[in-house]
C-alpha atoms as a PDB file:
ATOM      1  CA  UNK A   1      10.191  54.358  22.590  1.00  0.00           C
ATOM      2  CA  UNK A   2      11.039  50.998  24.402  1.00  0.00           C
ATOM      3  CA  UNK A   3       7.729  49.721  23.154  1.00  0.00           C
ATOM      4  CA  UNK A   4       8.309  50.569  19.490  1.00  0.00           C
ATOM      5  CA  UNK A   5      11.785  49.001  20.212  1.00  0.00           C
ATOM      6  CA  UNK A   6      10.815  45.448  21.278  1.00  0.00           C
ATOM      7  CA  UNK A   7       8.196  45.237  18.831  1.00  0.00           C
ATOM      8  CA  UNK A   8      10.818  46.681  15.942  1.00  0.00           C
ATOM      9  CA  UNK A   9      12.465  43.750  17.461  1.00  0.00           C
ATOM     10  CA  UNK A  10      10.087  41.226  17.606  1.00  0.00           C
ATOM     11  CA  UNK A  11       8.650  41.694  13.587  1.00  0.00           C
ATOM     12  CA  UNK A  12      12.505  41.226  12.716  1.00  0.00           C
ATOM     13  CA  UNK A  13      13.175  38.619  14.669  1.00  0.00           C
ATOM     14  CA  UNK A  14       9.597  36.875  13.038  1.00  0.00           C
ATOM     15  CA  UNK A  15      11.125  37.675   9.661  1.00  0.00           C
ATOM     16  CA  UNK A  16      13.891  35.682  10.070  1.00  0.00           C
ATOM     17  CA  UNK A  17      12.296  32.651  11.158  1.00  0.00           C
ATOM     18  CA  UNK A  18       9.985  32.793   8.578  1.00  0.00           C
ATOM     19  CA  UNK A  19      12.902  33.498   5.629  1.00  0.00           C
ATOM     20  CA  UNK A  20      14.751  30.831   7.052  1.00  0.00           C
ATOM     21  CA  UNK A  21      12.148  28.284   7.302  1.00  0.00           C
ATOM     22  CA  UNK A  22      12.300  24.906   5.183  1.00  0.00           C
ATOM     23  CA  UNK A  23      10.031  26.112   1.901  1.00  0.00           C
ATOM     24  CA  UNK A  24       9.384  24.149  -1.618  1.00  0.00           C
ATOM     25  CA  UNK A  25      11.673  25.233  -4.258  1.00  0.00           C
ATOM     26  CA  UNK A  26      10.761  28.494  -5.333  1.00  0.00           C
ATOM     27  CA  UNK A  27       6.901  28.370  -7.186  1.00  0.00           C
ATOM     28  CA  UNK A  28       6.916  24.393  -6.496  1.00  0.00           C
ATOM     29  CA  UNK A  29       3.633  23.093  -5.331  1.00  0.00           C
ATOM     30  CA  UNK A  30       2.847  20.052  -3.220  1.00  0.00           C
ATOM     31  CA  UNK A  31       1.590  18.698  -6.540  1.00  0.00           C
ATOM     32  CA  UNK A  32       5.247  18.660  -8.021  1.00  0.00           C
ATOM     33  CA  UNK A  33       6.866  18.447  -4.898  1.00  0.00           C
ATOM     34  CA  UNK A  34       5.474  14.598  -4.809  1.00  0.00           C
ATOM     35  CA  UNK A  35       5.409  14.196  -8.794  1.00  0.00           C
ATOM     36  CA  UNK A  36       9.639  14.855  -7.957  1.00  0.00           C
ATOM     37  CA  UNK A  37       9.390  11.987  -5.270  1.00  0.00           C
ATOM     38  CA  UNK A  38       7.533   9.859  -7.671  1.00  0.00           C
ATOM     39  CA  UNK A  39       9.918  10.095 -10.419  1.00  0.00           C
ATOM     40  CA  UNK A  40      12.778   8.939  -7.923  1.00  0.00           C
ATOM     41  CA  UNK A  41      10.887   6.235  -6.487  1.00  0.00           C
ATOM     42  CA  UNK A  42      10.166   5.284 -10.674  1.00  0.00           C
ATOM     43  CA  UNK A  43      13.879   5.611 -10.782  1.00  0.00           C
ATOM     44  CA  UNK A  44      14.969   3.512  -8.197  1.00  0.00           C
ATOM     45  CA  UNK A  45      12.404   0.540  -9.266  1.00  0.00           C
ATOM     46  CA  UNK A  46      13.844   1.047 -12.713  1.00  0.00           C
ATOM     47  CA  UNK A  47      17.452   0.386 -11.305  1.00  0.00           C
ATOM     48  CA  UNK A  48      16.371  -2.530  -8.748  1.00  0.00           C
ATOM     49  CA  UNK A  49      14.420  -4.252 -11.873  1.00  0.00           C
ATOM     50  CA  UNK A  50      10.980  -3.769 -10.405  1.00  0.00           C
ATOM     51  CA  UNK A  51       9.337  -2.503 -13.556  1.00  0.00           C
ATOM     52  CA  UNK A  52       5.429  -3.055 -12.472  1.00  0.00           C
ATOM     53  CA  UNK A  53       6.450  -0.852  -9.173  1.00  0.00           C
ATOM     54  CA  UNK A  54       8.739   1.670 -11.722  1.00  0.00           C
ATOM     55  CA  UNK A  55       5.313   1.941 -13.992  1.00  0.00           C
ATOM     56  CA  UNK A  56       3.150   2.741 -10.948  1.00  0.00           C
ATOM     57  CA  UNK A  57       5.294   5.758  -9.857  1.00  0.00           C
ATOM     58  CA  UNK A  58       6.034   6.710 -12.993  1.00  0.00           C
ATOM     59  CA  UNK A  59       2.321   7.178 -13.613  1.00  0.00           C
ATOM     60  CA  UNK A  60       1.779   8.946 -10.805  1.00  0.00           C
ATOM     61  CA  UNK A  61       4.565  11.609 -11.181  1.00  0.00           C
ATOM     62  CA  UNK A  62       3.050  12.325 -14.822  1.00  0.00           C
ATOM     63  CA  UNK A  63      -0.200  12.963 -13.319  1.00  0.00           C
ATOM     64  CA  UNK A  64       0.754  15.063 -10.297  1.00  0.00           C
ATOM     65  CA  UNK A  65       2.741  17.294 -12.983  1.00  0.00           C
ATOM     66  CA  UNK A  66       2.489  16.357 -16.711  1.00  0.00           C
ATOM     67  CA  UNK A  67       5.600  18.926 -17.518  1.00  0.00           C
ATOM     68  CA  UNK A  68       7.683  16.240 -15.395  1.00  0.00           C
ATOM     69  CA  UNK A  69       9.014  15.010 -18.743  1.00  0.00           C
ATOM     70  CA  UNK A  70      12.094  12.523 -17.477  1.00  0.00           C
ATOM     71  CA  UNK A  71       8.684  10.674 -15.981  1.00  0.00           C
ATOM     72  CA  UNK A  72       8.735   9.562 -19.548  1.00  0.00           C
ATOM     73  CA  UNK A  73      12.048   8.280 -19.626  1.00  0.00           C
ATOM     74  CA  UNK A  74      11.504   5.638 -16.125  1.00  0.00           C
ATOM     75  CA  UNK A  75       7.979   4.849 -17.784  1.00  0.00           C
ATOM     76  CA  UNK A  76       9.492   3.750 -21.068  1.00  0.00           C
ATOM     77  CA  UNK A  77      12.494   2.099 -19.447  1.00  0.00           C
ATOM     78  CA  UNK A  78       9.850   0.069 -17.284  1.00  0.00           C
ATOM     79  CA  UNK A  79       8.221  -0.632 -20.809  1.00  0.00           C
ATOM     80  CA  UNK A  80      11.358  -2.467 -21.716  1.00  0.00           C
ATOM     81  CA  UNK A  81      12.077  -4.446 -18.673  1.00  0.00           C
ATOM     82  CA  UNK A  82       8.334  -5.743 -18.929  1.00  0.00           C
ATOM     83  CA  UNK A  83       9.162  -6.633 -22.358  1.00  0.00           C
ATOM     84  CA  UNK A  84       6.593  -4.320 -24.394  1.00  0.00           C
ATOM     85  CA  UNK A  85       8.873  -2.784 -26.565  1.00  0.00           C
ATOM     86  CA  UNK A  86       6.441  -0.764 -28.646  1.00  0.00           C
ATOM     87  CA  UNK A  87       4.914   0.865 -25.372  1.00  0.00           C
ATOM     88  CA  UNK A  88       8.673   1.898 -24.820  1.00  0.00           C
ATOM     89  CA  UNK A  89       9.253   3.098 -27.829  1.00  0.00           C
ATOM     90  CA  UNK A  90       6.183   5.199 -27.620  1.00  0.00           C
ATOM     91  CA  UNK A  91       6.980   6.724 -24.617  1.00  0.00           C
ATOM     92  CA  UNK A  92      10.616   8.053 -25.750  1.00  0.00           C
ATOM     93  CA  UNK A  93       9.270   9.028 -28.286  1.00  0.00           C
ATOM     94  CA  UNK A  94       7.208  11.409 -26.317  1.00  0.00           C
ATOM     95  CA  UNK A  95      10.092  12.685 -24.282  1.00  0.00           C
ATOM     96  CA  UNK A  96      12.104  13.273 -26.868  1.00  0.00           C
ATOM     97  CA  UNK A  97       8.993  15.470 -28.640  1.00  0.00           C
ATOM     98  CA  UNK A  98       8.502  17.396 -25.074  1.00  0.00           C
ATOM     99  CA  UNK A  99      11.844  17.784 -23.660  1.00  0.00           C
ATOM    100  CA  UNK A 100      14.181  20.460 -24.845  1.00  0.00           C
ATOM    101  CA  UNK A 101      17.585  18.672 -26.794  1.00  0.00           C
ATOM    102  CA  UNK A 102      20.724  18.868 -24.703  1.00  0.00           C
ATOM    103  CA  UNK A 103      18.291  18.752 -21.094  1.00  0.00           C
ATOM    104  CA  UNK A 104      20.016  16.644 -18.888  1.00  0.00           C
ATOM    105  CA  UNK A 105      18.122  13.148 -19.570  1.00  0.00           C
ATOM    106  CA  UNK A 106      17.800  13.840 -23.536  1.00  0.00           C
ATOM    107  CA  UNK A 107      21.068  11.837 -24.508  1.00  0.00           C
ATOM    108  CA  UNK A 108      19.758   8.779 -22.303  1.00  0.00           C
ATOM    109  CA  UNK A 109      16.465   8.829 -23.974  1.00  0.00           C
ATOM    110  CA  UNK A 110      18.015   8.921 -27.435  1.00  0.00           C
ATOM    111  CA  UNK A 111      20.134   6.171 -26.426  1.00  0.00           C
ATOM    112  CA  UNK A 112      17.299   3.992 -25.236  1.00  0.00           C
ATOM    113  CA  UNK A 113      15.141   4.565 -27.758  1.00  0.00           C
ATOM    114  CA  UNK A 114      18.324   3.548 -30.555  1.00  0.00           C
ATOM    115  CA  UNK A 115      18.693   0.316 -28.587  1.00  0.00           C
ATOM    116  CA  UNK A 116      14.605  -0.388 -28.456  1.00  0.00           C
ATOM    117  CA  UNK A 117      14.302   0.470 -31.738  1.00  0.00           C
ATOM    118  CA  UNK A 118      17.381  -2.300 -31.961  1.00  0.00           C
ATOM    119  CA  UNK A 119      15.375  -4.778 -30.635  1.00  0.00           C
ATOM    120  CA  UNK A 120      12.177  -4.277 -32.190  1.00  0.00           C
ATOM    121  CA  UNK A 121      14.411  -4.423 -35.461  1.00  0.00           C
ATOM    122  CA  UNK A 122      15.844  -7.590 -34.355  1.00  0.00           C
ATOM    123  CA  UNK A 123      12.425  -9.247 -33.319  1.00  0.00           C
ATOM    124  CA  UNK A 124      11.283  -8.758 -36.585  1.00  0.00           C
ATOM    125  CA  UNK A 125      13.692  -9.894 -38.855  1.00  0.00           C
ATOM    126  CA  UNK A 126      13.160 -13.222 -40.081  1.00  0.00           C
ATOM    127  CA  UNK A 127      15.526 -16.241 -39.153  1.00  0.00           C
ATOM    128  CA  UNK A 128      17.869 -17.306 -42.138  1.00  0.00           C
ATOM    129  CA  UNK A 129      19.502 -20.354 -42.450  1.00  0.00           C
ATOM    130  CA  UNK A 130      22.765 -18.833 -43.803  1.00  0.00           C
ATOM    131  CA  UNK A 131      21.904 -19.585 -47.795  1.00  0.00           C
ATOM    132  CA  UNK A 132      20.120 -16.307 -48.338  1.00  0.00           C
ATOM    133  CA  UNK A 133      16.712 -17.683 -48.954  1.00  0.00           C
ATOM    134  CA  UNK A 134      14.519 -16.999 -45.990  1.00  0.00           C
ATOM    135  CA  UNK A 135      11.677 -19.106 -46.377  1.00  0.00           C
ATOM    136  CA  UNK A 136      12.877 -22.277 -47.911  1.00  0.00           C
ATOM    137  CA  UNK A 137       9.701 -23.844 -48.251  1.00  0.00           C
ATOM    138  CA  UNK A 138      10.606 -27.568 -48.376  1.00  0.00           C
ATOM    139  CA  UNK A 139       8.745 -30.070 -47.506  1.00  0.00           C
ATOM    140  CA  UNK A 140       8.244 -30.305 -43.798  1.00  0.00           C
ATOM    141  CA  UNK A 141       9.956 -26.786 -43.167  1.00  0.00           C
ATOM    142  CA  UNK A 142       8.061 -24.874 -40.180  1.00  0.00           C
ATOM    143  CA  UNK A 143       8.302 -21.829 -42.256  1.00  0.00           C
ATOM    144  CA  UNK A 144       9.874 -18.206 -41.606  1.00  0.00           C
ATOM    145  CA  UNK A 145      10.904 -18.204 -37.963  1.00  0.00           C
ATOM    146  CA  UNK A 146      10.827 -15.059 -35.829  1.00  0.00           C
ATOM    147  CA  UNK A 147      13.495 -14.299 -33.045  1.00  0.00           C
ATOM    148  CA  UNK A 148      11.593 -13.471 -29.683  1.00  0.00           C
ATOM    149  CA  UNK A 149      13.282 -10.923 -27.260  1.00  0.00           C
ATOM    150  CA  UNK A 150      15.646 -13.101 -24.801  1.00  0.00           C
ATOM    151  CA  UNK A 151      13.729 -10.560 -21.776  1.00  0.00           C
ATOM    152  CA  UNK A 152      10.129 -11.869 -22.455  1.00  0.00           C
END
């Protein structure tokens, strides 16, 4: 009886170790434990204006667990800092196609992608002199200017 006892005791006192043991989030592998880690590092190179760094990590967070969808969000933002507009509009654009509306990053990528798309808008209109003719095409005129982003 004192033997069933102590190891009655011994099994229970294993369980609870084990239950309380440090464990992934429930049905989180390694894989997406580090894609998570990734996207922070993407998001914190994002916020400190290292966008080749923010790039790197974003890229690896979208391969260590494609479903990682705000991965997206850091990569396109890094996009924009660098400059390449288009790749960042791309890249929302994706998000916003693969994440669910009202998720928790949604609003920020519709944002961003307004304010790119603001930009690209911008960079593409033609410069105008004020008298509604935008190519004047007088003599010795350089012809139909174009505005380049302030960021490149």
């Amino acid at each position: 009886m004192r033997l069933l006892l102590l190891i009655l005791r011994t099994l229970t006192a294993t369980l609870v170790c084990v239950a309380l043991a440090p464990l992934p989030a429930l049905g989180q592998t390694r894989g997406e434990e580090e894609a998570a880690r990734q996207l922070e590092f993407a998001r914190a190179e994002v916020d400190e204006g290292n966008f080749e760094k923010a790039l790197v990590s974003a890229d690896s967070a979208i391969t260590l667990n494609p479903a990682l969808y705000d991965a997206y969000i850091y990569k396109a933002l890094a996009y924009e800092g660098l400059g390449n507009l288009q790749m960042a509009e791309s890249f929302l654009r994706t998000y916003l196609e693969l994440a669910a509306a009202g998720s928790e990053q949604y609003d920020l990528a519709d944002e961003s992608l307004t304010r790119i798309q603001e930009k690209l808008g911008a960079a593409a209109a033609p410069e105008s002199d004020g008298d509604g003719d935008e190519e004047d095409g007088e003599p010795g005129s350089a012809g139909p200017q174009m505005d380049v982003p302030a960021d490149m």
